[in-house]
C-alpha atoms as a PDB file:
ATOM      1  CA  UNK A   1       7.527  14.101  15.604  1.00  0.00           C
ATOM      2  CA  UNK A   2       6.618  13.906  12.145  1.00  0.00           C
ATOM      3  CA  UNK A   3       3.613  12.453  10.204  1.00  0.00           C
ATOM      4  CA  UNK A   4       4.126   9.921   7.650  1.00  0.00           C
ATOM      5  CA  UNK A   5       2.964  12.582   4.966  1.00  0.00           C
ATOM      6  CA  UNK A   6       5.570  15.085   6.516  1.00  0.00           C
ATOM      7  CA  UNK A   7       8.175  12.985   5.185  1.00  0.00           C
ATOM      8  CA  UNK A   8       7.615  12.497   1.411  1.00  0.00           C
ATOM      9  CA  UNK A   9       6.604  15.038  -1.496  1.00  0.00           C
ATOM     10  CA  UNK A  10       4.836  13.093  -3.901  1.00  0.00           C
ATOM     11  CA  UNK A  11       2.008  10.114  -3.077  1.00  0.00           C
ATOM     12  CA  UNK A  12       1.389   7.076  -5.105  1.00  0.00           C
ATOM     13  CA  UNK A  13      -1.924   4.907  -4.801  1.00  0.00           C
ATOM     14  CA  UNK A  14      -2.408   1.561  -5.644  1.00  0.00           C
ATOM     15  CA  UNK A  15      -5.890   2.253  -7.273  1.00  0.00           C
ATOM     16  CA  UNK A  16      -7.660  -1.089  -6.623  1.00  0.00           C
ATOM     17  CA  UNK A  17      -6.680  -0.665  -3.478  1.00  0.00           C
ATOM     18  CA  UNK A  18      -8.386   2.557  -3.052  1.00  0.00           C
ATOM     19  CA  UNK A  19     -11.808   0.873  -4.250  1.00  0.00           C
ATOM     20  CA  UNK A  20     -13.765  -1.361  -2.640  1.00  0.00           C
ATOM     21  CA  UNK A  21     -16.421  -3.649  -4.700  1.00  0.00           C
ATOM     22  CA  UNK A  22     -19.173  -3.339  -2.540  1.00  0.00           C
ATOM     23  CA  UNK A  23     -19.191   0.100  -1.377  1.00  0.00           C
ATOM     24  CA  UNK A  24     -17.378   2.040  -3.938  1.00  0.00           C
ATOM     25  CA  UNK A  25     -13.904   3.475  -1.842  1.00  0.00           C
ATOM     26  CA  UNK A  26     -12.238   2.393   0.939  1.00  0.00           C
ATOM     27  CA  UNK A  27     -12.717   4.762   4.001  1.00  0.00           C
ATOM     28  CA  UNK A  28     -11.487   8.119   4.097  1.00  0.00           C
ATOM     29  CA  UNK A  29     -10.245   7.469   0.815  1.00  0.00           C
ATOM     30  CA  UNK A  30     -11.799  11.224  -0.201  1.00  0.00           C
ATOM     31  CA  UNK A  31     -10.421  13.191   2.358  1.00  0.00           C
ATOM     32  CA  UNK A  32      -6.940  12.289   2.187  1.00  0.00           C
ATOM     33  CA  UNK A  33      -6.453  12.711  -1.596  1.00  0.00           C
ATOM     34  CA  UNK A  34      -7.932  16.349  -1.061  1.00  0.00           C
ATOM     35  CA  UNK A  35      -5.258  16.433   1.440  1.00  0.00           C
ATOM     36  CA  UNK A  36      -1.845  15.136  -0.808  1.00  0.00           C
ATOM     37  CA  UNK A  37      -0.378  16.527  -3.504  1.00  0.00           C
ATOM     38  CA  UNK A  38       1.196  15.949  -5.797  1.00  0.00           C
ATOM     39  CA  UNK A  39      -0.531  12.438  -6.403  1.00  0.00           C
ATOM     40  CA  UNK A  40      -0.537   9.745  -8.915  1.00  0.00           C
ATOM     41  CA  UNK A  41      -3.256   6.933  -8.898  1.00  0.00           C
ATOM     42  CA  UNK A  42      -2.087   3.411 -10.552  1.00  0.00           C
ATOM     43  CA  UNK A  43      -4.103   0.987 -12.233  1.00  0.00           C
ATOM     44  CA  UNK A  44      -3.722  -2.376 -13.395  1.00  0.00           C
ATOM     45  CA  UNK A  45      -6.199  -2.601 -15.828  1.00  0.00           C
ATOM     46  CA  UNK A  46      -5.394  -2.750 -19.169  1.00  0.00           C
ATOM     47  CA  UNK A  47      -8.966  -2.424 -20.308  1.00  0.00           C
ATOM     48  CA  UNK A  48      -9.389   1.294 -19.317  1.00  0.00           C
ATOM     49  CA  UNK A  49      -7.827   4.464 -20.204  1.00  0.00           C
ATOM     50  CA  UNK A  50      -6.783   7.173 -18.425  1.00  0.00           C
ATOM     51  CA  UNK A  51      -9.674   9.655 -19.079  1.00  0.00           C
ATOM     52  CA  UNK A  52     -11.956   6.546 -17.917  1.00  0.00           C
ATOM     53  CA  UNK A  53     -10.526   5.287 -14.669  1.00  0.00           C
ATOM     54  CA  UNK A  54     -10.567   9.447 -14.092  1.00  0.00           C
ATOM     55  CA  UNK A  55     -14.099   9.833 -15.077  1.00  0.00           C
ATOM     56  CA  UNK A  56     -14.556   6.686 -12.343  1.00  0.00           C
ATOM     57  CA  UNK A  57     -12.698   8.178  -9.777  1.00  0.00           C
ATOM     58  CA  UNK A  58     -15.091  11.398 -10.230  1.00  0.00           C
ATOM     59  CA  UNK A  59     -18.098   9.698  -9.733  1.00  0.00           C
ATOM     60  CA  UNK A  60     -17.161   7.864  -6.612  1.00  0.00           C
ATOM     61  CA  UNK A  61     -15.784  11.827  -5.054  1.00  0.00           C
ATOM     62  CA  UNK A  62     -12.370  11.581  -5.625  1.00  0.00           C
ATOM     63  CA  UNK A  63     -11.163  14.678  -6.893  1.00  0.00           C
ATOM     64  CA  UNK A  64      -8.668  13.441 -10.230  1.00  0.00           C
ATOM     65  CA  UNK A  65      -7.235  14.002 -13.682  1.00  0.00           C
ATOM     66  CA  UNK A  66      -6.846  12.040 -15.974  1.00  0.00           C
ATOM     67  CA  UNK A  67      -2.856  13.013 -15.820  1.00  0.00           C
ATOM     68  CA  UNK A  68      -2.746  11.675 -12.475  1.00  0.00           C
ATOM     69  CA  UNK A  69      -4.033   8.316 -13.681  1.00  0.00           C
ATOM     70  CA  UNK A  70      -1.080   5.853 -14.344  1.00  0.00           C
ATOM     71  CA  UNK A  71      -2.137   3.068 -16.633  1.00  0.00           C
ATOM     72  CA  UNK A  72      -0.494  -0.070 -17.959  1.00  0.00           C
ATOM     73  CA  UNK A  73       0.179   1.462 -21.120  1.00  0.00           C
ATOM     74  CA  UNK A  74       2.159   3.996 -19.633  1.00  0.00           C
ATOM     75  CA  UNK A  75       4.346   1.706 -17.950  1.00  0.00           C
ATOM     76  CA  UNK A  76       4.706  -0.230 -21.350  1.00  0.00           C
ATOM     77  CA  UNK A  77       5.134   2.575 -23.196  1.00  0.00           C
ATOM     78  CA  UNK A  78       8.168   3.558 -20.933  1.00  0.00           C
ATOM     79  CA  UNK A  79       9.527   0.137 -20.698  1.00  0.00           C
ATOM     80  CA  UNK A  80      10.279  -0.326 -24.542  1.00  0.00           C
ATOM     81  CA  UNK A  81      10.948   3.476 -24.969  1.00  0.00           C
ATOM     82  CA  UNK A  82      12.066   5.272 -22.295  1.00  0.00           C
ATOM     83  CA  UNK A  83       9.615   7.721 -23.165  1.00  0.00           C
ATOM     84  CA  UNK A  84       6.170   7.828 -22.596  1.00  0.00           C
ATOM     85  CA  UNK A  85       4.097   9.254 -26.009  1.00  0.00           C
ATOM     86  CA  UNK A  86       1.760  11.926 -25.643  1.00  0.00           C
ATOM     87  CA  UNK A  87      -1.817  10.797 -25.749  1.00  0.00           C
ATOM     88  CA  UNK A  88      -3.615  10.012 -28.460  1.00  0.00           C
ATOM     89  CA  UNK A  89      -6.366   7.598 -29.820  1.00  0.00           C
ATOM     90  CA  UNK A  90      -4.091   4.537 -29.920  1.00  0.00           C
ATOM     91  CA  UNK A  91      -1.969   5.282 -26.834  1.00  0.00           C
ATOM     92  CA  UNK A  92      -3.515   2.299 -25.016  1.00  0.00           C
ATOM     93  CA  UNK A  93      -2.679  -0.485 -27.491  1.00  0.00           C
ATOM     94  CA  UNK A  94       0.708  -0.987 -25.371  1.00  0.00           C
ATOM     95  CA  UNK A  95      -0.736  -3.002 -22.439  1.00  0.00           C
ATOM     96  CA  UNK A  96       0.717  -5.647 -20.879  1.00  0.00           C
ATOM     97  CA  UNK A  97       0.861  -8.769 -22.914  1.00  0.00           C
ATOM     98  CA  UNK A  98      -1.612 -11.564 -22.415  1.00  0.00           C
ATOM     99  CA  UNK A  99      -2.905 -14.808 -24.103  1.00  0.00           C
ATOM    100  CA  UNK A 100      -6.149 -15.474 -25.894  1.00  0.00           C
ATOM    101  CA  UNK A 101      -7.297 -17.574 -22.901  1.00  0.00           C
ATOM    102  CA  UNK A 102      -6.379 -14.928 -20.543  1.00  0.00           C
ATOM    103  CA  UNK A 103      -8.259 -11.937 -20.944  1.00  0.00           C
ATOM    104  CA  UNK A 104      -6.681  -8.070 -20.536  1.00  0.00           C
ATOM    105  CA  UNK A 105      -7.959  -7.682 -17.223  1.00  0.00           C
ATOM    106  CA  UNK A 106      -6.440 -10.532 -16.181  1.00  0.00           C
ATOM    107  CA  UNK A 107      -2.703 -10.298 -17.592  1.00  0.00           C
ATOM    108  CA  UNK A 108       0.293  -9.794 -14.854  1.00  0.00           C
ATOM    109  CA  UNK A 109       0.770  -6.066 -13.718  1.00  0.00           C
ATOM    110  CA  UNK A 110       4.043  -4.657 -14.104  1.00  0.00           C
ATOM    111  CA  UNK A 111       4.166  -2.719 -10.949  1.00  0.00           C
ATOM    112  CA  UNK A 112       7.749  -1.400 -11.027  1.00  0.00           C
ATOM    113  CA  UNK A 113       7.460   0.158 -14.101  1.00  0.00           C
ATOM    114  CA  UNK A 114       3.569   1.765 -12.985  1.00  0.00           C
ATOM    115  CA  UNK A 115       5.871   3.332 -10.247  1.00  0.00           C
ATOM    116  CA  UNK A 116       8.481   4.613 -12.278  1.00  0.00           C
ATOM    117  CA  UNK A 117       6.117   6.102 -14.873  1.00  0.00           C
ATOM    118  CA  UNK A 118       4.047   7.455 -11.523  1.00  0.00           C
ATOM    119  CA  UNK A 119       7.334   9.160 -10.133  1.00  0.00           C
ATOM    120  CA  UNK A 120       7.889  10.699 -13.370  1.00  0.00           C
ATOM    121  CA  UNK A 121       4.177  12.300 -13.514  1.00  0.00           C
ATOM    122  CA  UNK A 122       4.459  13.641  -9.832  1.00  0.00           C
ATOM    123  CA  UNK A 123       8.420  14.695  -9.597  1.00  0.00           C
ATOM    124  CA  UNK A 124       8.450  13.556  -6.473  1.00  0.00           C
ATOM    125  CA  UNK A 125      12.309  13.493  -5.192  1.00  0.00           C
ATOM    126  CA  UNK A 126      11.035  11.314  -2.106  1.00  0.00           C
ATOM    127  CA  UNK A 127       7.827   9.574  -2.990  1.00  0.00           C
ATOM    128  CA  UNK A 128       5.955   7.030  -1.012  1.00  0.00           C
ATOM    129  CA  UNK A 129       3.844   3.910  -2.287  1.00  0.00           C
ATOM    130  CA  UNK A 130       0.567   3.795  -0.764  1.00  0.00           C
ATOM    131  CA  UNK A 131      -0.968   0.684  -1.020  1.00  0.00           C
ATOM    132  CA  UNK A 132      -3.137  -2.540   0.052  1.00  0.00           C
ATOM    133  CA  UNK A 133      -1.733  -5.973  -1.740  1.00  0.00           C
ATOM    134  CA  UNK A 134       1.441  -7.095  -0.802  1.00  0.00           C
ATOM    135  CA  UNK A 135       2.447  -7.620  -4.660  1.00  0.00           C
ATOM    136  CA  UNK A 136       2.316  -3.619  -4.448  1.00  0.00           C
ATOM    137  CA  UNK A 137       4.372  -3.332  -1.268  1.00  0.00           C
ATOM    138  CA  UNK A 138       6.919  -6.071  -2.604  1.00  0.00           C
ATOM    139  CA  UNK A 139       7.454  -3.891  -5.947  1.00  0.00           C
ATOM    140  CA  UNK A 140       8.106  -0.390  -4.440  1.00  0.00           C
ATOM    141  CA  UNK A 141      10.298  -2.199  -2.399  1.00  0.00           C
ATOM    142  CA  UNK A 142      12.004  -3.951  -5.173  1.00  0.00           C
ATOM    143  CA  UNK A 143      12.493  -0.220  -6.667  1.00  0.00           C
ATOM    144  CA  UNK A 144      13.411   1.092  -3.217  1.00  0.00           C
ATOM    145  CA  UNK A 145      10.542   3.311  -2.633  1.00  0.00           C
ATOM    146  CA  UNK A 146       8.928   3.695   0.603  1.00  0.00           C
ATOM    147  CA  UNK A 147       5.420   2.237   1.343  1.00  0.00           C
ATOM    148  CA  UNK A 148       2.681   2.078   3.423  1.00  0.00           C
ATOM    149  CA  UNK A 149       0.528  -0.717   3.714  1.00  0.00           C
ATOM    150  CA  UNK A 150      -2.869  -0.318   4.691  1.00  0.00           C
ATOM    151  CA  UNK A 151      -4.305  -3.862   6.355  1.00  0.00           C
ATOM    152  CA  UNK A 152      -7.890  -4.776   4.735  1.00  0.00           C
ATOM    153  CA  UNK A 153      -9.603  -8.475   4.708  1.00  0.00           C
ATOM    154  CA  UNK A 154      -7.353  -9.863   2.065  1.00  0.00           C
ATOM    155  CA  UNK A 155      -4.095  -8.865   2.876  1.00  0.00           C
ATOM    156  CA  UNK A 156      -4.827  -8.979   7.048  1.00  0.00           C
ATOM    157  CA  UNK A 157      -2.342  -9.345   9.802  1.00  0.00           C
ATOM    158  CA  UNK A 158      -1.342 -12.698   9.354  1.00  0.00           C
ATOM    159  CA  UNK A 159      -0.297 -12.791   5.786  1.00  0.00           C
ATOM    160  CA  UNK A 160       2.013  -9.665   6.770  1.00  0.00           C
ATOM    161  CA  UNK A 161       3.716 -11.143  10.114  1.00  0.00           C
ATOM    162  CA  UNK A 162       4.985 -14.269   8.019  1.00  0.00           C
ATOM    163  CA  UNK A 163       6.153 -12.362   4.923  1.00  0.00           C
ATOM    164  CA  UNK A 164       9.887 -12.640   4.281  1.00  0.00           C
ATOM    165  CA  UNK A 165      11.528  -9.171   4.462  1.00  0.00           C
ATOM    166  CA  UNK A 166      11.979  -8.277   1.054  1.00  0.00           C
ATOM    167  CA  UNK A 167       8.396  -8.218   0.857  1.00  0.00           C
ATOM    168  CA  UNK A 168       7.627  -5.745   4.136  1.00  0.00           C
ATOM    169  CA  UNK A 169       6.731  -2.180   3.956  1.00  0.00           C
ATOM    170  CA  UNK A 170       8.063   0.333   5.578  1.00  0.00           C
ATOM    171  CA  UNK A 171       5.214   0.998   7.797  1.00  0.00           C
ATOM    172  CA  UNK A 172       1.802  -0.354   8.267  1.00  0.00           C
ATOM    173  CA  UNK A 173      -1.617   1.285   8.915  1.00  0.00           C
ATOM    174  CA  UNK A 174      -4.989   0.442  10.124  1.00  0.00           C
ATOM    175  CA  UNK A 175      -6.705   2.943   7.851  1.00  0.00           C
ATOM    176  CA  UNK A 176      -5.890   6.431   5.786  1.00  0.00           C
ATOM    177  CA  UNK A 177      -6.351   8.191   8.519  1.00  0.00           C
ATOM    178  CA  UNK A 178      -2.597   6.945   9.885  1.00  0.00           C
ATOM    179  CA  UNK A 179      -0.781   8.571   7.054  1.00  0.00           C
ATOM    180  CA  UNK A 180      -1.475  11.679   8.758  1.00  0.00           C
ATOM    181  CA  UNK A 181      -0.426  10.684  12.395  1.00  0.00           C
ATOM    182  CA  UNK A 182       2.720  10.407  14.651  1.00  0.00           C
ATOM    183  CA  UNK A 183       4.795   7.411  14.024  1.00  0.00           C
ATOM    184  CA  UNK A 184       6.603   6.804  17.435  1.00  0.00           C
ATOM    185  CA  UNK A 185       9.205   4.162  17.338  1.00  0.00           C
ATOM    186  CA  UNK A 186       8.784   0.994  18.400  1.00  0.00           C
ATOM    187  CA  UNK A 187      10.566   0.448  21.686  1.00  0.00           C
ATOM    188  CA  UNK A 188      12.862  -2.737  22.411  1.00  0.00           C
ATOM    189  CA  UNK A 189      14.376  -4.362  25.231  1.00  0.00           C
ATOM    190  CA  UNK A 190      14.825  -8.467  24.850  1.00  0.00           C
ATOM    191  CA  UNK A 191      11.554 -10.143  23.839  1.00  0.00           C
ATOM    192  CA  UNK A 192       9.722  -6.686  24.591  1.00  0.00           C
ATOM    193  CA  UNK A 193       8.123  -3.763  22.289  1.00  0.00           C
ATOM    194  CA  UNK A 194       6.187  -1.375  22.886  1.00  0.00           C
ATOM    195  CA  UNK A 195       4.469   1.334  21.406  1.00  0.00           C
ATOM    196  CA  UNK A 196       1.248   4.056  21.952  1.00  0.00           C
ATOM    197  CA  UNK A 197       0.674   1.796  24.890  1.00  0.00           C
ATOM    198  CA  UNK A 198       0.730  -1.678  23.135  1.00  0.00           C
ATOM    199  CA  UNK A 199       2.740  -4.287  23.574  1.00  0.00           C
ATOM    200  CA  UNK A 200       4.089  -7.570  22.044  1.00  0.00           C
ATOM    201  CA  UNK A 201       6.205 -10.254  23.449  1.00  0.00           C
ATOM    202  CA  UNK A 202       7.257 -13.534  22.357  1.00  0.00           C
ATOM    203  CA  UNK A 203       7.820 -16.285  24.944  1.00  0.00           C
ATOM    204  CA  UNK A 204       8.166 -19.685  24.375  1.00  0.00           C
ATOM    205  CA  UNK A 205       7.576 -19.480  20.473  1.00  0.00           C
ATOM    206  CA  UNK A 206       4.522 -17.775  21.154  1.00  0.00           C
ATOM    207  CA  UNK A 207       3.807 -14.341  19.738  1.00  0.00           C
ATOM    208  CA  UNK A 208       0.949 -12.485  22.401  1.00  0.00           C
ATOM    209  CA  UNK A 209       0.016  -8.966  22.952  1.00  0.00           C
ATOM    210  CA  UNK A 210      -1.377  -6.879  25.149  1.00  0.00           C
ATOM    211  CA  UNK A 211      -3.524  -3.995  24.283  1.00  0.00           C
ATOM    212  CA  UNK A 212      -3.376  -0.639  24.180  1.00  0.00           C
ATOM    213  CA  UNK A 213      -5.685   2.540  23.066  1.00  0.00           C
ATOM    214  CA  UNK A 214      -8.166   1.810  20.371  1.00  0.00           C
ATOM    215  CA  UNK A 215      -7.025   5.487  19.263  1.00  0.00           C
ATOM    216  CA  UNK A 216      -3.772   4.101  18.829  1.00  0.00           C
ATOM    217  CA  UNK A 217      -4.725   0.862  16.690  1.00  0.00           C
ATOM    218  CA  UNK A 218      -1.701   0.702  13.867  1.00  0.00           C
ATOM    219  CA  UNK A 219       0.918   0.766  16.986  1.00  0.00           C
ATOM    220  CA  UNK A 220      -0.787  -2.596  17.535  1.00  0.00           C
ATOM    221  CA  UNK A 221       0.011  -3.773  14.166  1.00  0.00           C
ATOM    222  CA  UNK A 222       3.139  -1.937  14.206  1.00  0.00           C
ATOM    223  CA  UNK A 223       4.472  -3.656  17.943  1.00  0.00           C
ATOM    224  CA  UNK A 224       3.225  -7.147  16.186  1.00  0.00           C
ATOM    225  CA  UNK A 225       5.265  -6.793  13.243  1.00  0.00           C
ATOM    226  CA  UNK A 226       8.450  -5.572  15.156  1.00  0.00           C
ATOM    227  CA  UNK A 227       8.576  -8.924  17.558  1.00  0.00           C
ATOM    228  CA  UNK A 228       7.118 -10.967  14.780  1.00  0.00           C
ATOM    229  CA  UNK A 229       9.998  -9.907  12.516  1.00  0.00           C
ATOM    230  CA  UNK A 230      12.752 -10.135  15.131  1.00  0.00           C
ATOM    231  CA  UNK A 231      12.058 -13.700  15.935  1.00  0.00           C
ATOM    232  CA  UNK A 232      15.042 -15.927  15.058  1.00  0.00           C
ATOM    233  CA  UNK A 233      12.864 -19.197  16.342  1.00  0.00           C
ATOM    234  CA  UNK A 234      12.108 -22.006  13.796  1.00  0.00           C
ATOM    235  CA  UNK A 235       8.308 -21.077  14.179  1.00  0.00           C
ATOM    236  CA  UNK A 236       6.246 -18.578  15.950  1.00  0.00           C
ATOM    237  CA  UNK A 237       2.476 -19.173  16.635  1.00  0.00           C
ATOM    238  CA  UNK A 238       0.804 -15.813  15.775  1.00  0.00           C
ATOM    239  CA  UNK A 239      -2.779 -17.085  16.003  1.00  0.00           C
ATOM    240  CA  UNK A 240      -3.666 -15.869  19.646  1.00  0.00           C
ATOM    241  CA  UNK A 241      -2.259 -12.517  19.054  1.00  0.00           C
ATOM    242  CA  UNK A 242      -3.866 -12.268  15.851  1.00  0.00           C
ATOM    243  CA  UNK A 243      -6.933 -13.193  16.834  1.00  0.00           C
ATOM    244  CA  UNK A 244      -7.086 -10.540  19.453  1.00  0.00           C
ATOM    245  CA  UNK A 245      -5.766  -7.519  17.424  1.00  0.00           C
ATOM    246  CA  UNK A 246      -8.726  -8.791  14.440  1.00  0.00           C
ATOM    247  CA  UNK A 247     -11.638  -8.667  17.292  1.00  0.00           C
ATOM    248  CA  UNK A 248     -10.205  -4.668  18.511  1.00  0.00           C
ATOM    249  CA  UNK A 249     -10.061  -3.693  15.154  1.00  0.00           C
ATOM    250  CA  UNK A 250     -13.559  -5.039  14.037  1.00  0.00           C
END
């Protein structure tokens, strides 16, 4: 059975979800970008350049140039033209419009178009997002790109069971690591799934699991989101199970 990684040629990384602001990058954030190619990173702010968010990604270990860094610019630059200029000193005065009360940092993202321009830098014929904000997931959907979303603090289990579907990845993962493991499918039979030895059910309007291997942790978020998304109830109460899968995977 294949790897996620098997399955696409070209990888495309939400960059501030890469970084973390307390300890620099997320884990095993190094050793999987030595691991993918081709790659594209893609940032959202408007205040940096390419070379910059490059010279960044250097210090912190990751291994990238500044032609893998996909900037706002960029993705303005091939919205009004089509084309995206070769660089020169005033290549980053296309960024995404913003007010004088709002500053750059601070103006809306235009992930779609960060995609595209990424797609074009890697030639990927079957790339795959790769990503940690839903806003992210919700785009490369939108574009009808694969992603993966990888659960952190701020965009955590519950968020993700109650999204609507055009606003799901296509597969979820506890860490980097994942992208690089077997994705068995999630077995079905009534209000049953199972996967890797976990389990979710939903009786009653009530969404519970039952654990399996901590080696095995994203098929818990993975048998979760399969019952949590086939539920054709009114409500489902997620906090129990949720609750349990947060305390395994602290």
């Amino acid at each position: 059975m294949p790897t996620i990684t098997d399955m696409y040629d070209g990888f495309l990384f939400e960059l501030e979800g890469l970084l973390d602001g307390n300890t620099g990058v997320i884990p095993f954030t190094t050793e999987t970008v030595d691991h993918l190619y081709p790659i594209a990173f893609l940032s959202t702010d408007a205040t940096r350049s390419a070379a910059a968010v490059a010279s960044s990604l250097a210090g912190l270990g990751i291994n990238a140039h500044q032609a893998q860094v996909v900037t706002q610019s960029h993705a303005a630059a091939r919205l009004l033209t089509g084309l995206v200029p070769a660089q020169s000193a005033d290549e980053f005065v296309l960024g995404t419009a913003h007010t004088e009360d709002e500053p750059p940092s601070q103006a809306p993202a235009s992930y779609p178009e960060l995609l595209r321009e990424a797609i074009h830098r890697t030639r990927a014929r079957y790339p795959l997002a790769i990503g940690q904000s839903m806003r992210f997931v919700a785009a490369a959907r939108a574009i009808h790109i694969p992603s993966v979303l990888i659960l952190n603090e701020s965009t955590n289990l519950r968020s993700l069971l109650l999204t609507s579907p055009d606003q799901r990845p296509t597969f979820v993962a506890t860490d980097l690591r994942d992208l690089f493991r077997r994705q068995p499918i999630v077995d079905c039979e009534a209000r049953y799934w199972e996967c890797e030895g976990w389990i979710a059910t939903v009786t009653q309007g009530t969404l519970q699991l039952y654990p399996g291997p901590s080696s095995t942790l994203a098929a818990g978020a993975r048998v979760l989101c399969a019952a949590a998304w086939n539920f054709r109830g009114p409500d489902l109460d997620i906090d129990s199970a949720v609750d349990l899968f947060t305390s395994l995977a602290a």
